[in-house]
N, C-alpha and C. Protein backbone atom coordinates (compact mmCIF):
# COMPACT_ATOMS: atom_id res chain seq x y z
N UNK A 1 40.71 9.54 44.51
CA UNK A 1 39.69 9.19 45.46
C UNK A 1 38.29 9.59 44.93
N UNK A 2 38.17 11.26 44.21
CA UNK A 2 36.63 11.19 44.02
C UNK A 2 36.44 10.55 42.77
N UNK A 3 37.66 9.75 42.14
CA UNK A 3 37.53 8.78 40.74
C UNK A 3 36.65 8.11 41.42
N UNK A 4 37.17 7.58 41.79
CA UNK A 4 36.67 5.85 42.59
C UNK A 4 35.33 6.26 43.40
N UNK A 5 34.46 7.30 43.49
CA UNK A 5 33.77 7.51 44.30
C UNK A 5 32.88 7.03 42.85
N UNK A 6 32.78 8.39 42.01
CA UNK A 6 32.17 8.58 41.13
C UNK A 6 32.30 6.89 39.99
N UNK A 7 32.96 6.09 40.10
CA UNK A 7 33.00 4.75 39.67
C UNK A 7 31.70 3.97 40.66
N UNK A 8 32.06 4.04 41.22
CA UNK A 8 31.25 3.45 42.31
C UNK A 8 29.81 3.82 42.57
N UNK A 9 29.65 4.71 42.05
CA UNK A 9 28.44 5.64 42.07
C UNK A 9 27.62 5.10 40.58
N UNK A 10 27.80 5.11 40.03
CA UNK A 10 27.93 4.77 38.59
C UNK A 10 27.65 3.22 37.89
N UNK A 11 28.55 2.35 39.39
CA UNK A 11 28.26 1.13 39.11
C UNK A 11 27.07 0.56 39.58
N UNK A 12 26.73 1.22 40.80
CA UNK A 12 25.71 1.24 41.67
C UNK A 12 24.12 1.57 40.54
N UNK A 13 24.63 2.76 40.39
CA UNK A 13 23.19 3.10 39.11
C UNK A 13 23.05 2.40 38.41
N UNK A 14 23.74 1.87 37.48
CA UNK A 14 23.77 0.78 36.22
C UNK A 14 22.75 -0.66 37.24
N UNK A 15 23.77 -0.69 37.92
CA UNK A 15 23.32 -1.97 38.54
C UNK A 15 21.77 -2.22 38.52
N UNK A 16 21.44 -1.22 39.57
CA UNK A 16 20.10 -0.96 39.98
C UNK A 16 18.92 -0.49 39.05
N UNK A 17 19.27 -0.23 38.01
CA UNK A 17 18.32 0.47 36.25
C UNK A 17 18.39 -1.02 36.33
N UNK A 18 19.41 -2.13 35.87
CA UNK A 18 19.49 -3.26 35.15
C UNK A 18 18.31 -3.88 36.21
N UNK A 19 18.56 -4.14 37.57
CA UNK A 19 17.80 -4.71 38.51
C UNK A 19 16.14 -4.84 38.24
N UNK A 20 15.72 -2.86 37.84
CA UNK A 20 14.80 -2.92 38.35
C UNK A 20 14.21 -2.72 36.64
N UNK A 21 14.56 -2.42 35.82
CA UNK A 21 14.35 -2.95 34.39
C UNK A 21 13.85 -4.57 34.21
N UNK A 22 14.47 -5.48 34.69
CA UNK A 22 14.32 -6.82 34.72
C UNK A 22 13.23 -6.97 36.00
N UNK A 23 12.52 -6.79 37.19
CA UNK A 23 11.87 -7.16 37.98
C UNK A 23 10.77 -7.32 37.53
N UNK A 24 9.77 -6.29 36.89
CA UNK A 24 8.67 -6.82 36.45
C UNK A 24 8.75 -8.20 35.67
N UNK A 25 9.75 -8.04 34.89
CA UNK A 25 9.43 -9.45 34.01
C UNK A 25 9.34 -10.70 34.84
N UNK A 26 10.51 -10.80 35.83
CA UNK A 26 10.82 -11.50 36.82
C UNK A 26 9.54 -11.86 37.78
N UNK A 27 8.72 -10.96 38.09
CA UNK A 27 7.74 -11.60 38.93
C UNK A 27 6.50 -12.03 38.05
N UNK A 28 6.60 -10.93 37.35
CA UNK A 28 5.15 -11.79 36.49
C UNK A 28 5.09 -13.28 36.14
N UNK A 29 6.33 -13.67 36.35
CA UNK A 29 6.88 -15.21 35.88
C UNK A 29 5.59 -15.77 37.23
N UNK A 30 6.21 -15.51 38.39
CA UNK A 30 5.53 -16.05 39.70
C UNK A 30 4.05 -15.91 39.72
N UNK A 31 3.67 -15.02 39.28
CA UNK A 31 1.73 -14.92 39.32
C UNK A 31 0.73 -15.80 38.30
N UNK A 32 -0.32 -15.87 38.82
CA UNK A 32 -0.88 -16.72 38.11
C UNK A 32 -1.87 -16.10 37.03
N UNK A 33 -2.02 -14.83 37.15
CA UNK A 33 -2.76 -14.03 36.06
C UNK A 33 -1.69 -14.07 34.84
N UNK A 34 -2.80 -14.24 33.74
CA UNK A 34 -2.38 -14.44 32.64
C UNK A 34 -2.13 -12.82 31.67
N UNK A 35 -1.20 -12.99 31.04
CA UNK A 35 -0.84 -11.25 30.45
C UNK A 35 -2.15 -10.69 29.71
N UNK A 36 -2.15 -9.49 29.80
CA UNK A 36 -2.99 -8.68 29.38
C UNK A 36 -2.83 -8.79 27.64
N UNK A 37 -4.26 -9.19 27.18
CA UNK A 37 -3.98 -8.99 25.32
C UNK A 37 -4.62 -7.62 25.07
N UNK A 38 -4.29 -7.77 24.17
CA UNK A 38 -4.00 -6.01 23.34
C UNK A 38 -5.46 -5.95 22.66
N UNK A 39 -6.56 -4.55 23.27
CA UNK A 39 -7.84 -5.22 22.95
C UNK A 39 -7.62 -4.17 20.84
N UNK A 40 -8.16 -4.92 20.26
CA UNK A 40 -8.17 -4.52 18.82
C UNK A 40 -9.03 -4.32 18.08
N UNK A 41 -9.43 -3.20 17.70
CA UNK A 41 -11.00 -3.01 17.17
C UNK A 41 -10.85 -3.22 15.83
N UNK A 42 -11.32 -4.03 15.04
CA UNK A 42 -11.77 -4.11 13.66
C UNK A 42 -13.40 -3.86 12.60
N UNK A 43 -12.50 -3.15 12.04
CA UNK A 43 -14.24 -2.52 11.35
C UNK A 43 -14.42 -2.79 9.66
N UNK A 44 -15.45 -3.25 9.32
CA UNK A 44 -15.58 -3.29 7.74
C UNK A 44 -15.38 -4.22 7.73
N UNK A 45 -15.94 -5.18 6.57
CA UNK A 45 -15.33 -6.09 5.88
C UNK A 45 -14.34 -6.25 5.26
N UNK A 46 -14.36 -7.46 4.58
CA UNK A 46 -12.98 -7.94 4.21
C UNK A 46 -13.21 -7.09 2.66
N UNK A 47 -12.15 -6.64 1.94
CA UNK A 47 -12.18 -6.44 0.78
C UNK A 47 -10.71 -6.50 -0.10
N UNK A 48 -10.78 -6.20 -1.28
CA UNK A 48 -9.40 -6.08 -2.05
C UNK A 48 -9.39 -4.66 -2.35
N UNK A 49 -8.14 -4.18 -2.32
CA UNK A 49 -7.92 -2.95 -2.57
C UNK A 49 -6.81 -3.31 -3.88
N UNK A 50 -7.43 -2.81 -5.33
CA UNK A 50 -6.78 -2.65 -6.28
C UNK A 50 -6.09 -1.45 -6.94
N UNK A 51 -5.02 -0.91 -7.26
CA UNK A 51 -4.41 0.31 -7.98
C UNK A 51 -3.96 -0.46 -8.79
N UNK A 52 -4.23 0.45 -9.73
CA UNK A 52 -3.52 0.17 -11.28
C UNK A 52 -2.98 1.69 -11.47
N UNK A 53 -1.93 1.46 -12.58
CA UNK A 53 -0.71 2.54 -12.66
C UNK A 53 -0.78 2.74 -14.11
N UNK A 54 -0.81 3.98 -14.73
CA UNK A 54 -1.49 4.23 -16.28
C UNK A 54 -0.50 5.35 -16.03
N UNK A 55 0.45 5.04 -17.28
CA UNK A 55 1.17 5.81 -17.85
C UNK A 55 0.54 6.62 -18.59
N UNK A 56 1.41 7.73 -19.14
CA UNK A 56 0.78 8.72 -20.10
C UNK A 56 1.65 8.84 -21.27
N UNK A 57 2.32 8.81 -21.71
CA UNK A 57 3.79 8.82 -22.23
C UNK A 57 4.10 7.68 -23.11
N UNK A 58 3.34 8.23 -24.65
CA UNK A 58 3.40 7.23 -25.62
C UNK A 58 5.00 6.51 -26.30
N UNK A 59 5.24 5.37 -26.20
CA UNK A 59 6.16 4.84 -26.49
C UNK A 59 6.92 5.56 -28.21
N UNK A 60 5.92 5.51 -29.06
CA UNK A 60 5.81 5.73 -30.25
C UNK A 60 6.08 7.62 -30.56
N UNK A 61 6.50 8.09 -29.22
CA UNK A 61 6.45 9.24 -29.60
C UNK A 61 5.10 10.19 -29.80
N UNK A 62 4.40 9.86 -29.80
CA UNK A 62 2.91 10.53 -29.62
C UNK A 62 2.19 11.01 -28.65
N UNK A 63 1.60 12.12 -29.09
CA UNK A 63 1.06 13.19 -27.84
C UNK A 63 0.99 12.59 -26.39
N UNK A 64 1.15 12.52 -25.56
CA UNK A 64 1.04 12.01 -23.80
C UNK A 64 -0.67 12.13 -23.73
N UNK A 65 -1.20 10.81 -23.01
CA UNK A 65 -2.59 10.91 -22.92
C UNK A 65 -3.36 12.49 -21.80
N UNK A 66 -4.13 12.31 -22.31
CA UNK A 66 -4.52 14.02 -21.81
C UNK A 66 -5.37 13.78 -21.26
N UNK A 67 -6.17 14.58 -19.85
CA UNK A 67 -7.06 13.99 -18.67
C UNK A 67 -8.22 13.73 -19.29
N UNK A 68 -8.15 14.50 -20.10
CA UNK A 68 -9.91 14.12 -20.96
C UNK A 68 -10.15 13.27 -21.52
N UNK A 69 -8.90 12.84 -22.46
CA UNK A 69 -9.13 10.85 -22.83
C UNK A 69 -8.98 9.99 -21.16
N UNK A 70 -8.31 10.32 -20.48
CA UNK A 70 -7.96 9.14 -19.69
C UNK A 70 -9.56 9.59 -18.78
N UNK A 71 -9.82 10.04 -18.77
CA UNK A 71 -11.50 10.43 -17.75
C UNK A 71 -12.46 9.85 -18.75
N UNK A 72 -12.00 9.45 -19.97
CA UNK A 72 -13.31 8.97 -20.97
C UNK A 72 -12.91 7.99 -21.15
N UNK A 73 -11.91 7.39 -20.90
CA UNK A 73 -11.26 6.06 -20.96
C UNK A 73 -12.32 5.39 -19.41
N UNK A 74 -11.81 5.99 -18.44
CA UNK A 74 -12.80 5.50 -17.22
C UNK A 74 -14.29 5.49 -17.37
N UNK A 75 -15.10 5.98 -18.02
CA UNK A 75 -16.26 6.61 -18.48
C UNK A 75 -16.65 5.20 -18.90
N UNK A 76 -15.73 5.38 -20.20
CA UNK A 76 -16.53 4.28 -20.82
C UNK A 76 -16.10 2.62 -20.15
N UNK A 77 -15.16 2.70 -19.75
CA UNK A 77 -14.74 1.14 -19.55
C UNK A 77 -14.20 0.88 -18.21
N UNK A 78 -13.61 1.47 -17.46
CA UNK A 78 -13.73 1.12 -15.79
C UNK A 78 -15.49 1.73 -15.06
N UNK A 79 -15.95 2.31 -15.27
CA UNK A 79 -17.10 2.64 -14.73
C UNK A 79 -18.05 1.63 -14.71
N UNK A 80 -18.50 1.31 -15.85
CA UNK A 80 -19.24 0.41 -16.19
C UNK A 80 -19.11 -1.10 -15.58
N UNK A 81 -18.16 -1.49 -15.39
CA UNK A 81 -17.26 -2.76 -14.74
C UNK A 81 -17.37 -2.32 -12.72
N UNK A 82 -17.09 -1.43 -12.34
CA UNK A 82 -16.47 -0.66 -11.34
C UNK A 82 -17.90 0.20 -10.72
N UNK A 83 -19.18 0.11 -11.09
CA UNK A 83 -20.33 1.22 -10.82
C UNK A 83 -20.52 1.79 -9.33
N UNK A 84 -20.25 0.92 -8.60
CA UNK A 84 -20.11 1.04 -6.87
C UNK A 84 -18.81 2.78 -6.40
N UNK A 85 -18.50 2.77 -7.27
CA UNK A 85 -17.23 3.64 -7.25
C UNK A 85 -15.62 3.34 -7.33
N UNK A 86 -15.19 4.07 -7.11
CA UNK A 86 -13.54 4.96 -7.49
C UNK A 86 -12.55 5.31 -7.44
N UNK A 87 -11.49 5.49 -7.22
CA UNK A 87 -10.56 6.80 -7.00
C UNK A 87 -9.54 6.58 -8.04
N UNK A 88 -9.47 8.16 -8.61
CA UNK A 88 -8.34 8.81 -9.20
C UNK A 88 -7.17 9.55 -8.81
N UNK A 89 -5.90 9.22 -9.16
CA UNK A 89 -5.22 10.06 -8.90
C UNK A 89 -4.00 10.36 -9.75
N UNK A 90 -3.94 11.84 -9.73
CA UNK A 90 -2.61 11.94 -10.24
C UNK A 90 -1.71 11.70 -9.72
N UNK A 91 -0.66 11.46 -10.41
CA UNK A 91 0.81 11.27 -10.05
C UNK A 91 1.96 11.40 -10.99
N UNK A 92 3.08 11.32 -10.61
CA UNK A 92 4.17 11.47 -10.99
C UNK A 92 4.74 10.42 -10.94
N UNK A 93 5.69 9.26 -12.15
CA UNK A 93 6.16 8.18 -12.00
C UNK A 93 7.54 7.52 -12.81
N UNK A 94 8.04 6.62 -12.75
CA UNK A 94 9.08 6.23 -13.40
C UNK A 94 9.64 4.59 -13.39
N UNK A 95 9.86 4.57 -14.49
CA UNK A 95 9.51 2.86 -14.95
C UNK A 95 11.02 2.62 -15.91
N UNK A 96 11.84 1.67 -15.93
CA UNK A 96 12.60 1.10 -16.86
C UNK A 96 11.67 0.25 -17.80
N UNK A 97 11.74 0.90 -19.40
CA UNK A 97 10.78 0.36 -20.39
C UNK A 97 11.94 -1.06 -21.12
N UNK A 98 11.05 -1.46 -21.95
CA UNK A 98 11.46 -2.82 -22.23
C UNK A 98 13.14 -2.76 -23.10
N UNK A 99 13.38 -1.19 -23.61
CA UNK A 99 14.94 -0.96 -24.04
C UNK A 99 15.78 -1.12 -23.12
N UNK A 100 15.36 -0.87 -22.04
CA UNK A 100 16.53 -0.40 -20.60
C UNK A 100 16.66 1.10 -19.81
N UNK A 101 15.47 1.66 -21.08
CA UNK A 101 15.51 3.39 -20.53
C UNK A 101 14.70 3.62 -19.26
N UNK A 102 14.88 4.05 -18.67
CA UNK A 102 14.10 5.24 -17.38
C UNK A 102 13.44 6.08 -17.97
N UNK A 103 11.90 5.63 -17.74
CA UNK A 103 11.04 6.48 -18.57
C UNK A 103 10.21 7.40 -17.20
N UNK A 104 10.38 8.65 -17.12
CA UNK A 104 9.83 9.32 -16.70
C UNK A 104 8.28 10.11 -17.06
N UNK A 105 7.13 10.02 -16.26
CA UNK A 105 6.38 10.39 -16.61
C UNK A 105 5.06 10.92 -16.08
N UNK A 106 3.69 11.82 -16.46
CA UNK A 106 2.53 12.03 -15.63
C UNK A 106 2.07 10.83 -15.63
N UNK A 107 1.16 10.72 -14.67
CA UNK A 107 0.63 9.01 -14.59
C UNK A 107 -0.69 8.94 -13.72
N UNK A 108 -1.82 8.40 -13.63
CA UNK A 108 -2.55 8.51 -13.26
C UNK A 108 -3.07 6.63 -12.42
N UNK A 109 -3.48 6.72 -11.12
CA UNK A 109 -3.34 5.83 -10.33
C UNK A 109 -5.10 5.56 -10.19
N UNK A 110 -5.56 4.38 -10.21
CA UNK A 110 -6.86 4.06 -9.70
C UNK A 110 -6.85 3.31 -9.30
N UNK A 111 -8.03 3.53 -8.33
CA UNK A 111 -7.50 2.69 -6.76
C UNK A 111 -9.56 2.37 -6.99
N UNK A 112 -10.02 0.81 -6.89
CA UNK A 112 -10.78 -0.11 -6.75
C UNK A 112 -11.06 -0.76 -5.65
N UNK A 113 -12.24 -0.48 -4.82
CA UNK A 113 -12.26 -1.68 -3.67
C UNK A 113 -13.30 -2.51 -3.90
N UNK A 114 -13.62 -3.75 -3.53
CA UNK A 114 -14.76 -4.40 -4.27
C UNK A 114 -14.31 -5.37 -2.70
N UNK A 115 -15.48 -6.40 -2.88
CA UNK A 115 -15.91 -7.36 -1.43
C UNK A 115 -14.77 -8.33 -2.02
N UNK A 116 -13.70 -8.91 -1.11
CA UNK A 116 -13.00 -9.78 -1.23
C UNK A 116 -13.82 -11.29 -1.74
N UNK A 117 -14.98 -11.31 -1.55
CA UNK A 117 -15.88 -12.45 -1.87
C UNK A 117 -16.06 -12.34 -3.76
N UNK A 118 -16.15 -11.11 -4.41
CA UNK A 118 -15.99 -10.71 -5.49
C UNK A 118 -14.76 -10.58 -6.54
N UNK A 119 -13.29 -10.98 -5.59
CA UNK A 119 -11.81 -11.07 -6.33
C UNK A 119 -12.30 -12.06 -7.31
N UNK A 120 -12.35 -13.13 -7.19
CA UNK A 120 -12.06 -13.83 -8.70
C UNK A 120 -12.83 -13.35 -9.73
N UNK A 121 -14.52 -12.93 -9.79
CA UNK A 121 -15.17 -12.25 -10.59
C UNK A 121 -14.71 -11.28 -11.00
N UNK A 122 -14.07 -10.61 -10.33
CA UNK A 122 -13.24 -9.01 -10.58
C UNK A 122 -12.12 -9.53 -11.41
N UNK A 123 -11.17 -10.17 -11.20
CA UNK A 123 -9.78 -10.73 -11.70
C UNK A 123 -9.99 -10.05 -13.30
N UNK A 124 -10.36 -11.03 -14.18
CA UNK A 124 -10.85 -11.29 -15.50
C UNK A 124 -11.01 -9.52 -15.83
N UNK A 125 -11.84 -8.64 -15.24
CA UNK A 125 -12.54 -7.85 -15.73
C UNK A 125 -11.25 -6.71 -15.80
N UNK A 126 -10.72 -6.66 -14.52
CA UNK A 126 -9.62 -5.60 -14.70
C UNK A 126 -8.46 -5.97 -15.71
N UNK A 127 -8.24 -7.54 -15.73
CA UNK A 127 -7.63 -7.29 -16.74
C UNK A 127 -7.96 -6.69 -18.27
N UNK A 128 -9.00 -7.12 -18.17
CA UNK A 128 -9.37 -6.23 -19.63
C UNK A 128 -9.21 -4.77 -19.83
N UNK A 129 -9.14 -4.42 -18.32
CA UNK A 129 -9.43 -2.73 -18.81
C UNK A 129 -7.85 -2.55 -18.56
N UNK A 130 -6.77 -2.98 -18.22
CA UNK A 130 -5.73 -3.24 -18.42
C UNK A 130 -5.06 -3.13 -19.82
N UNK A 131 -5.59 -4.55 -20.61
CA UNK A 131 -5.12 -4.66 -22.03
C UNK A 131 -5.79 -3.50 -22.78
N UNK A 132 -6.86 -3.44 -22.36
CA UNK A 132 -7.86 -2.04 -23.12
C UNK A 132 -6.77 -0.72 -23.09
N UNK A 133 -6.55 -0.66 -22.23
CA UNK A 133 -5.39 1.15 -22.03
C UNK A 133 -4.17 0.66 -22.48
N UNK A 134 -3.49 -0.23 -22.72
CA UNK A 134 -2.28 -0.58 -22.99
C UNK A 134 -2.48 -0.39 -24.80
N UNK A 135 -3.50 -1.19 -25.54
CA UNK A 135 -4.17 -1.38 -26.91
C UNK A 135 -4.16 0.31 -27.13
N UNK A 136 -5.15 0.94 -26.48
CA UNK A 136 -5.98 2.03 -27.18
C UNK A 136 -4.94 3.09 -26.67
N UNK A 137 -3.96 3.29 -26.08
CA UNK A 137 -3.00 4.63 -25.61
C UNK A 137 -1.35 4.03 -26.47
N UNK A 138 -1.40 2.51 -26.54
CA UNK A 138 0.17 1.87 -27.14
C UNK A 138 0.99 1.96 -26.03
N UNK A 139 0.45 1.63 -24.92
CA UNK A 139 1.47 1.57 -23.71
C UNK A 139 2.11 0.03 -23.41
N UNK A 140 3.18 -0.28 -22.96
CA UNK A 140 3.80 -1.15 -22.75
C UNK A 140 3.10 -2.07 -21.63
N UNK A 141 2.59 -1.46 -20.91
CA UNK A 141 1.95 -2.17 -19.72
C UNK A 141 1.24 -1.09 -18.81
N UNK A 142 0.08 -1.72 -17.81
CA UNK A 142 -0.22 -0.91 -16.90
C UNK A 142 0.21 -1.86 -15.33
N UNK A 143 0.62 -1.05 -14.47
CA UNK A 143 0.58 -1.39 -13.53
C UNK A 143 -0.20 -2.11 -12.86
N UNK A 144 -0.38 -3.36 -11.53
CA UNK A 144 -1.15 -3.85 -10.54
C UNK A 144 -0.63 -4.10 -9.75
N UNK A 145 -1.56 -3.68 -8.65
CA UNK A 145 -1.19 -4.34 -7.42
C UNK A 145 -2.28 -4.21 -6.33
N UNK A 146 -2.67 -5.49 -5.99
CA UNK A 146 -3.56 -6.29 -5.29
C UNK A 146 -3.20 -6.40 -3.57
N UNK A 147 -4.48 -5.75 -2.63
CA UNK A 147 -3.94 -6.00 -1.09
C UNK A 147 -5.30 -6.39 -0.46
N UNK A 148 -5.26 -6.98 0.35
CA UNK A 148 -6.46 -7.64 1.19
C UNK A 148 -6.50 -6.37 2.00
N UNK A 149 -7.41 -5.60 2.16
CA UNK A 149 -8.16 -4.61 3.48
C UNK A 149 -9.50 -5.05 3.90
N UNK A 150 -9.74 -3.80 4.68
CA UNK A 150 -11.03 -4.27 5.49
C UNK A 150 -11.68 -2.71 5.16
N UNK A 151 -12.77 -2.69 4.60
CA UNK A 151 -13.49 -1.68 4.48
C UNK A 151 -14.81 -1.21 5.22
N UNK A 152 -15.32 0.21 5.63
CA UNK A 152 -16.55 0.22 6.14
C UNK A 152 -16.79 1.46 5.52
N UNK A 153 -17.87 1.42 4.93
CA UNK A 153 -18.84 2.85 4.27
C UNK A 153 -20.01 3.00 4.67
């Protein structure tokens, strides 16, 4: 008997969660106000946000690039291209090289924002400083990767 109470009790709750879970949706159907939009603040312009990924860790077996070349590497050839500003960062990374190995290594990340109106002018230029660190360190490749943001400074 207090099975069947406590069943009953139970079915009753379910019921009534399900009921009143579903009512709002249910009447809003009937009104003539239209749903509330989601108000969204946007700030900055449009821009590209570029990182490139610079290994350190010479293929050839040779010394790992050291912060003082890779800071004179930027000096001379992302700066100049890049004058608006920057960011550096270290990191820690790992890549399957063109043998099949898992190359573990220090790695250093720069991160570029420039006016999305300026991507194709930009395109050309990073690649150079691309082939430039790949040439002058003997690295296999540097990393890219390209995202549409919105910037404000």
């Amino acid at each position: 008997m207090i099975m069947d109470i406590t069943r009953t009790r139970l079915a009753v709750a379910t019921a009534s969660a399900l009921l009143f879970a579903g009512a709002p949706a249910a009447y809003a159907t009937l009104t003539d106000e239209k749903p509330r939009e989601t108000v969204r603040t946007v700030r900055g312009a449009a821009y590209v946000e570029t990182r490139l990924f610079f290994g350190t860790e010479r293929p050839d077996g040779g010394p790992a690039v050291a912060d003082r070349q890779f800071m004179d590497f930027v000096d001379r050839t992302v700066t100049p291209a890049f004058p608006d500003g920057l960011t550096v960062q270290d990191g820690r990374g790992q890549w399957r090289d063109a043998h099949g190995t898992i190359e573990r290594e220090r790695s250093y990340e720069l991160i570029l924002l420039y006016p999305a109106g300026r991507a194709r002018a930009a395109d050309p230029v990073i690649e150079r400083i691309r082939d430039a660190y790949e040439k002058e360190f003997a690295q296999e490749s540097v990393a890219r990767l390209d995202e549409p943001t919105r910037a404000d400074f």
